[in-house]
N, C-alpha and C. Protein backbone atom coordinates (compact mmCIF):
# COMPACT_ATOMS: atom_id res chain seq x y z
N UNK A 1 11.89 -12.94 -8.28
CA UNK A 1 12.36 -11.56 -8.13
C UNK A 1 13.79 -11.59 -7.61
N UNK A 2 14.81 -10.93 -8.45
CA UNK A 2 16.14 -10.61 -7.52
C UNK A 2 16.05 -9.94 -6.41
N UNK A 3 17.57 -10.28 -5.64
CA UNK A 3 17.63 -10.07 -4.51
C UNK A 3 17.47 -7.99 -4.52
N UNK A 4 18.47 -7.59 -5.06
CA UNK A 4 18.65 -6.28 -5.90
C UNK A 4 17.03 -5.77 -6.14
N UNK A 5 15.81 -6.08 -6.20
CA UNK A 5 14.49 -5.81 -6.60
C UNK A 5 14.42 -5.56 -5.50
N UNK A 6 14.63 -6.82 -4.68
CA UNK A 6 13.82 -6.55 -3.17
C UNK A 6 14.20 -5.93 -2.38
N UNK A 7 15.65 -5.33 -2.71
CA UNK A 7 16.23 -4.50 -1.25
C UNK A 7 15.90 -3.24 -1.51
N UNK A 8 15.92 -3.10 -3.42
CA UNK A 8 14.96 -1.55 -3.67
C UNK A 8 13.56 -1.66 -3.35
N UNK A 9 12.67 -2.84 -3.56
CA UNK A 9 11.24 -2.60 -2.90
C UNK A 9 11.36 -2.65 -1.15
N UNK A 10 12.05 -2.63 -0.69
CA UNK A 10 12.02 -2.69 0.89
C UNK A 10 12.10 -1.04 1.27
N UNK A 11 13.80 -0.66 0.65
CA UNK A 11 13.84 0.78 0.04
C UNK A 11 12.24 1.66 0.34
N UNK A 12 12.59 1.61 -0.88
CA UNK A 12 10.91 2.30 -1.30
C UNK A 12 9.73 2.59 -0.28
N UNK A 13 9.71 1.34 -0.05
CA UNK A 13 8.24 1.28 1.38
C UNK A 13 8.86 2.20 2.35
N UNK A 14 10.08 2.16 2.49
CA UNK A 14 10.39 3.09 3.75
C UNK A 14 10.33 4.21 3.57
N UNK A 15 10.78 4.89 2.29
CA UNK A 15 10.81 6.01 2.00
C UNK A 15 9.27 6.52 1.60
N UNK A 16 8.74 5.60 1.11
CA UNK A 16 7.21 6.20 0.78
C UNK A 16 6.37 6.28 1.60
N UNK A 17 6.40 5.46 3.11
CA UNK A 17 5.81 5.95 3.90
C UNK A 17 6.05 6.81 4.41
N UNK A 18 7.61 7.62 4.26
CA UNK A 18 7.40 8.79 4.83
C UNK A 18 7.07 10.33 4.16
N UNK A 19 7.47 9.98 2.54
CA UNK A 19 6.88 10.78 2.01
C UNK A 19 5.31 11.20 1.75
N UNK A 20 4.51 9.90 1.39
CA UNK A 20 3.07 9.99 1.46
C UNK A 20 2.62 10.56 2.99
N UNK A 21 3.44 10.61 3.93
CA UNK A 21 2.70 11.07 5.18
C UNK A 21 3.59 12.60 5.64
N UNK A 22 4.80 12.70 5.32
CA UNK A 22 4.63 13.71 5.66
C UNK A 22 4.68 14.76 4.64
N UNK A 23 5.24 14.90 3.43
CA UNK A 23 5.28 15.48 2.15
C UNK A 23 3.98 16.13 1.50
N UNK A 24 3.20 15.33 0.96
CA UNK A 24 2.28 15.19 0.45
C UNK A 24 0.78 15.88 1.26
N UNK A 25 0.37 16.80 0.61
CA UNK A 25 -0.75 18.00 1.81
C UNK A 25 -1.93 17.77 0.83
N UNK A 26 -1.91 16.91 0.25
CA UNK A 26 -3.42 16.47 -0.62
C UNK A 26 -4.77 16.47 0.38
N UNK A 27 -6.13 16.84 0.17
CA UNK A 27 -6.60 16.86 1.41
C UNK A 27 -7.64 15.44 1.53
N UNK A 28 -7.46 15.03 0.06
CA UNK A 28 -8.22 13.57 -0.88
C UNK A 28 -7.29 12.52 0.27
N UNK A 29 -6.11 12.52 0.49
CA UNK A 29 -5.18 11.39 0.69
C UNK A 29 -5.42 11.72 2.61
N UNK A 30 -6.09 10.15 2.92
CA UNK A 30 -6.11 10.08 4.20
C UNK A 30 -5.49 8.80 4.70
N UNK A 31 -5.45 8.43 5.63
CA UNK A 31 -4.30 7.66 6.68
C UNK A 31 -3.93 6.21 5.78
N UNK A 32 -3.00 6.39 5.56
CA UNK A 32 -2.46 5.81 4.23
C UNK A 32 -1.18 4.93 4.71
N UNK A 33 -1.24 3.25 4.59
CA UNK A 33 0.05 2.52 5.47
C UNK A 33 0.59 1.73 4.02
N UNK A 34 1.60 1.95 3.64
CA UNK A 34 2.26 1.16 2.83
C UNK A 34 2.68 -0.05 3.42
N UNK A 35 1.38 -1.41 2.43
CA UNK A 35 2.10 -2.69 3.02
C UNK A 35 3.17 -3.16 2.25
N UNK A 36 3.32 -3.08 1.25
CA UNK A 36 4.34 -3.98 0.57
C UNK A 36 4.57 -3.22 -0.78
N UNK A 37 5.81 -3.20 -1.34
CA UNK A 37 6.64 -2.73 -2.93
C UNK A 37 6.52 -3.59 -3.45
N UNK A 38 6.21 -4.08 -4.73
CA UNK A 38 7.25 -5.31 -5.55
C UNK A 38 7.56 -4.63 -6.35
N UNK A 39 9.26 -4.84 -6.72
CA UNK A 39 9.28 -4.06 -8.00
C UNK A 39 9.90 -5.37 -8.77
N UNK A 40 9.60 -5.37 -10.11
CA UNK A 40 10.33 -6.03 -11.42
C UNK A 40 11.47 -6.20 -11.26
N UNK A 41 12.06 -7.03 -11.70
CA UNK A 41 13.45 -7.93 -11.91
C UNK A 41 14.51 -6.46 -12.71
N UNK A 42 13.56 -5.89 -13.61
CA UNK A 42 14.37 -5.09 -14.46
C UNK A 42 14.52 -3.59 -13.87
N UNK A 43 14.21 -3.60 -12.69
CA UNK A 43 13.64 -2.26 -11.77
C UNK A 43 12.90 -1.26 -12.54
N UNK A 44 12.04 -1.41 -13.24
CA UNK A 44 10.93 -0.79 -14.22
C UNK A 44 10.19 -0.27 -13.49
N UNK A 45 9.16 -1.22 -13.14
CA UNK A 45 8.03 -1.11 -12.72
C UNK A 45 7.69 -1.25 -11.11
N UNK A 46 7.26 -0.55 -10.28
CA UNK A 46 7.12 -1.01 -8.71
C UNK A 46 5.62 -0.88 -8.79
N UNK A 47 4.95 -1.96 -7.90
CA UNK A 47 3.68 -2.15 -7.21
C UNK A 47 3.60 -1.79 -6.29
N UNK A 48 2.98 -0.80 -5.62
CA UNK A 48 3.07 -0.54 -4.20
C UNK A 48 1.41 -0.82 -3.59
N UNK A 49 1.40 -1.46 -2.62
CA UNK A 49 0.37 -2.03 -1.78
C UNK A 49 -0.12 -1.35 -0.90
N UNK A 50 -1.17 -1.12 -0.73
CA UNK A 50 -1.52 0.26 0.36
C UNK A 50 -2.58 -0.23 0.72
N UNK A 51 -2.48 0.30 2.17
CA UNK A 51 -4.21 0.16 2.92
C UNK A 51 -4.28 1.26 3.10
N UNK A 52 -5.70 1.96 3.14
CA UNK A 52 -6.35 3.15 3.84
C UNK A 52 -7.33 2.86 4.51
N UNK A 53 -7.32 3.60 5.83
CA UNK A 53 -8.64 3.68 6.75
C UNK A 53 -9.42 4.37 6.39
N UNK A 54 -11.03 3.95 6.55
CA UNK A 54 -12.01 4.63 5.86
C UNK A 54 -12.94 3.60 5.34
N UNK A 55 -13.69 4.59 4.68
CA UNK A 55 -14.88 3.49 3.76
C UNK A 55 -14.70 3.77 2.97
N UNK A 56 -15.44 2.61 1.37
CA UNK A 56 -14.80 2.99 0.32
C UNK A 56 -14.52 4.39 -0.74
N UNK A 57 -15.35 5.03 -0.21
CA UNK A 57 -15.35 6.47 -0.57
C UNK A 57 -13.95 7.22 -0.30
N UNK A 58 -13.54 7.19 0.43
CA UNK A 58 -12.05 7.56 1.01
C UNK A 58 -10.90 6.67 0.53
N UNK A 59 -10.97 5.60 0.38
CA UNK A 59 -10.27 4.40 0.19
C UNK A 59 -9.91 4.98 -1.71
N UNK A 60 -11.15 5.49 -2.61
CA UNK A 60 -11.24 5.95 -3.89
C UNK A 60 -10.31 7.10 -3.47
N UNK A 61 -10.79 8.29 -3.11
CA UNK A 61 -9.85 9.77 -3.25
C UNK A 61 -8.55 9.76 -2.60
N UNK A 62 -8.41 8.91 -2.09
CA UNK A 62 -6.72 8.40 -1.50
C UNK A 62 -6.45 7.99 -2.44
N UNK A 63 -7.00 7.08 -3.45
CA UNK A 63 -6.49 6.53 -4.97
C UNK A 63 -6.24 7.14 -5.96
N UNK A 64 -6.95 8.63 -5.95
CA UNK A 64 -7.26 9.51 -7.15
C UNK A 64 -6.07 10.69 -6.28
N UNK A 65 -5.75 11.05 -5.33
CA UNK A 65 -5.16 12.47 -4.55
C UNK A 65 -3.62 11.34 -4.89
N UNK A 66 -3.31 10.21 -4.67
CA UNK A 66 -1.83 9.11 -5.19
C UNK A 66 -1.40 9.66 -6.52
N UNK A 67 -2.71 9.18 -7.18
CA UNK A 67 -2.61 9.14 -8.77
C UNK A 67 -1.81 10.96 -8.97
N UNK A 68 -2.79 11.94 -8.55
CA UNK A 68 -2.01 13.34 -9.01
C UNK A 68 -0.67 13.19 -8.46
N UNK A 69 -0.70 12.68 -7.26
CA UNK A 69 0.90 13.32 -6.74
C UNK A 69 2.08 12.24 -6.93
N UNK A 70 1.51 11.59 -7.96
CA UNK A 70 2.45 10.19 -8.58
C UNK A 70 3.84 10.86 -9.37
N UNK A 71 3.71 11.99 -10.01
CA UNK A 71 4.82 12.59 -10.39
C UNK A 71 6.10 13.45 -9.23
N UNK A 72 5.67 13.67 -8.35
CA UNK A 72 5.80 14.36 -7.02
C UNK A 72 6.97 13.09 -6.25
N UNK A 73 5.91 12.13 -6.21
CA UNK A 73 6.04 11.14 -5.40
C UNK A 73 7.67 10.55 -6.42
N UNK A 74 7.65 10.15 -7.52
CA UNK A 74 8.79 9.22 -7.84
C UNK A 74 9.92 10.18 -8.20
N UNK A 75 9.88 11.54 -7.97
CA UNK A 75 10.93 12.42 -7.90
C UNK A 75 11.80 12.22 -6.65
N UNK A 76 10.92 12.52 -5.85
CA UNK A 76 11.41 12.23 -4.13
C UNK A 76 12.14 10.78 -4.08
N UNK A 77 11.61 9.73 -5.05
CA UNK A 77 12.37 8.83 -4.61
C UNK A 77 13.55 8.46 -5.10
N UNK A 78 13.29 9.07 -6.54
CA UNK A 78 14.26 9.29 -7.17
C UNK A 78 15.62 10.33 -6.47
N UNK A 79 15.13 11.30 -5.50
CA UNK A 79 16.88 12.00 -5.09
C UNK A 79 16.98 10.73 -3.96
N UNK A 80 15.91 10.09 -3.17
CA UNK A 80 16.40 9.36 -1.90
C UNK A 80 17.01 8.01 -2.32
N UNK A 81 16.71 7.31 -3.15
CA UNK A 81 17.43 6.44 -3.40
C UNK A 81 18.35 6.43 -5.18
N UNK A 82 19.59 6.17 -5.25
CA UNK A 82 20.45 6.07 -6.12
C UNK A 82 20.25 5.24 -6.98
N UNK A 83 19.30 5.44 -8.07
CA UNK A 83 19.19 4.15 -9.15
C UNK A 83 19.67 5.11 -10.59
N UNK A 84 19.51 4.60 -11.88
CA UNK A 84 20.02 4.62 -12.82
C UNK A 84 18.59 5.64 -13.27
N UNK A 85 17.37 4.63 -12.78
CA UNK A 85 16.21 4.96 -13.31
C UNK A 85 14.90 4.67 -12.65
N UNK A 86 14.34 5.67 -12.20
CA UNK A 86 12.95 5.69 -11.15
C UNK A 86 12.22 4.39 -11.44
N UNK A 87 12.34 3.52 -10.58
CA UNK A 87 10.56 2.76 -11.33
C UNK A 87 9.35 3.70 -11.31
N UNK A 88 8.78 3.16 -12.34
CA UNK A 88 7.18 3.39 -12.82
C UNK A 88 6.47 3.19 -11.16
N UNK A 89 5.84 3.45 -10.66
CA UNK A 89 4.80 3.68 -9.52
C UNK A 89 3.51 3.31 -10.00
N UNK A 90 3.21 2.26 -9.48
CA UNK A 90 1.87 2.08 -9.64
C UNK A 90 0.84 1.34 -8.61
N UNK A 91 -0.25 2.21 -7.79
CA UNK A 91 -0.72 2.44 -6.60
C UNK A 91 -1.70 1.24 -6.61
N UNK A 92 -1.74 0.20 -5.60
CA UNK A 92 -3.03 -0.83 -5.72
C UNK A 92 -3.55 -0.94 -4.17
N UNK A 93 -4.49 -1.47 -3.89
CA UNK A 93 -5.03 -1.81 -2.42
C UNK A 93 -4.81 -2.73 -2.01
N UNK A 94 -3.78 -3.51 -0.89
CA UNK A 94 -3.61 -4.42 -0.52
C UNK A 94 -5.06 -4.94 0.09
N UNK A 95 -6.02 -6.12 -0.89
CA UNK A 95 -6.33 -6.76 -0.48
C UNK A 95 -6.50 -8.21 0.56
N UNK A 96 -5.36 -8.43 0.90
CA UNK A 96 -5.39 -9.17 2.35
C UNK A 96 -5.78 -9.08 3.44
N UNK A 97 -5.51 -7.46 4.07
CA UNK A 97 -6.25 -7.30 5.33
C UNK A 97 -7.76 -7.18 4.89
N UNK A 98 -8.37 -6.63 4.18
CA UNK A 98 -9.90 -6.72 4.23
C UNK A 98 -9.96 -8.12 4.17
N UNK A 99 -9.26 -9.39 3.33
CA UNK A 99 -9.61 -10.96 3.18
C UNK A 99 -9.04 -11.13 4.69
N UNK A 100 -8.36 -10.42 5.71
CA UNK A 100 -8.03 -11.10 6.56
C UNK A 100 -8.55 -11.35 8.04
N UNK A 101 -9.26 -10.10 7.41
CA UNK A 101 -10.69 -9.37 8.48
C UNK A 101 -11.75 -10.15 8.51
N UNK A 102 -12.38 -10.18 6.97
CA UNK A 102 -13.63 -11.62 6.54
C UNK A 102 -13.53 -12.57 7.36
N UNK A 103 -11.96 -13.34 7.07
CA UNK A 103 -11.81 -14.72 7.47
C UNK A 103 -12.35 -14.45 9.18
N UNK A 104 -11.63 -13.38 9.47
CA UNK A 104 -11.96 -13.40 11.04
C UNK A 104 -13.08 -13.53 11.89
N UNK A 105 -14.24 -12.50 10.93
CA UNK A 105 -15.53 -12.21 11.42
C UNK A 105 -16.14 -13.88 11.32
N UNK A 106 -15.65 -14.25 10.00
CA UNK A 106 -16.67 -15.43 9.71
C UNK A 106 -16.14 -16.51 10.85
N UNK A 107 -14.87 -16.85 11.11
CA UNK A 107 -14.40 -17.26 12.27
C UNK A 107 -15.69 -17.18 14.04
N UNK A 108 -15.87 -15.71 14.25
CA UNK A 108 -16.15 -15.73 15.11
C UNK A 108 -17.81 -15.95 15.49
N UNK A 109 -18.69 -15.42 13.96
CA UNK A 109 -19.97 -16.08 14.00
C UNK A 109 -20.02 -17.15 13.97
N UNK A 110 -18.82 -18.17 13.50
CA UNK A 110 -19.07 -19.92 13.77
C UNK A 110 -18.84 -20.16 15.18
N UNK A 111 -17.86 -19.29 15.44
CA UNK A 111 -17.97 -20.08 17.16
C UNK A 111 -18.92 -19.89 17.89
N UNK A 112 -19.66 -18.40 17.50
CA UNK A 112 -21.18 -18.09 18.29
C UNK A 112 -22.06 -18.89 18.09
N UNK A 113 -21.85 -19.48 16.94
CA UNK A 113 -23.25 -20.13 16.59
C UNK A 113 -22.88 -21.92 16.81
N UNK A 114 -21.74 -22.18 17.20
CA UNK A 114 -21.48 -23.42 17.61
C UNK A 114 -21.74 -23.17 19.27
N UNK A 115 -21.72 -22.28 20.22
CA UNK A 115 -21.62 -22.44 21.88
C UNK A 115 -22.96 -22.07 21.59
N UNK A 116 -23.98 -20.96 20.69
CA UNK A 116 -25.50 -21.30 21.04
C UNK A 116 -25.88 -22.67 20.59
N UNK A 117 -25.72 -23.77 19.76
CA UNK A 117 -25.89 -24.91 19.57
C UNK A 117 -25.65 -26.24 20.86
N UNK A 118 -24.57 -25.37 22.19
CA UNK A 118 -24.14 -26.58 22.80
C UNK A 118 -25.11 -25.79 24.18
N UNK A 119 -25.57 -25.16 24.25
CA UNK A 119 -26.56 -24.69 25.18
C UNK A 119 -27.63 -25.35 25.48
């Protein structure tokens, strides 16, 4: 990825977290943290990485309340940042923190179950 990609996906995250939180009055879209942008070499396309709090039920209508206000959303970014041409927006779930959570739990039932073993 160019350097030029990444200073617009850095861009972006900043601005979209503040638009998705304070802009946006969807009542589907709940506590919503933008982890990470990538956008394309050709500034086309941006990935944006999102966690939501909740269960997966919420985690869905935060996905579906994005999806409507996806036209909304790349206008705004379009006046805040100066490009030629909006990237494409396209909303995914940063899977790491849930893999980062797993690793943890499973972490801590081994140690439980290694100090009941030395008992």
């Amino acid at each position: 990825m160019s350097l030029r990609a990444n200073r617009v996906g850095e861009q972006m995250k900043k601005e979209l977290g503040e638009i998705i939180g304070r802009k946006i009055k969807d009542p589907r879209i709940g506590f919503v943290t933008v982890t990470d942008v990538q956008v394309t070499g050709d500034l086309q396309i941006a990935k944006v990485y999102i966690s939501v709090l909740g269960d997966e039920e919420q985690r869905e209508n935060t996905l579906k309340g994005l999806a409507t206000a996806k036209g909304f959303i790349r206008s705004e970014i379009g006046q805040r940042i100066r490009l030629r041409k909006t990237p494409e927006i396209q909303f995914e779930f940063d899977e790491s923190i849930d893999y980062g959570n797993r690793i943890e739990t499973l972490i801590h039932e081994i140690n439980r179950s290694s100090e009941k073993t030395e008992d």
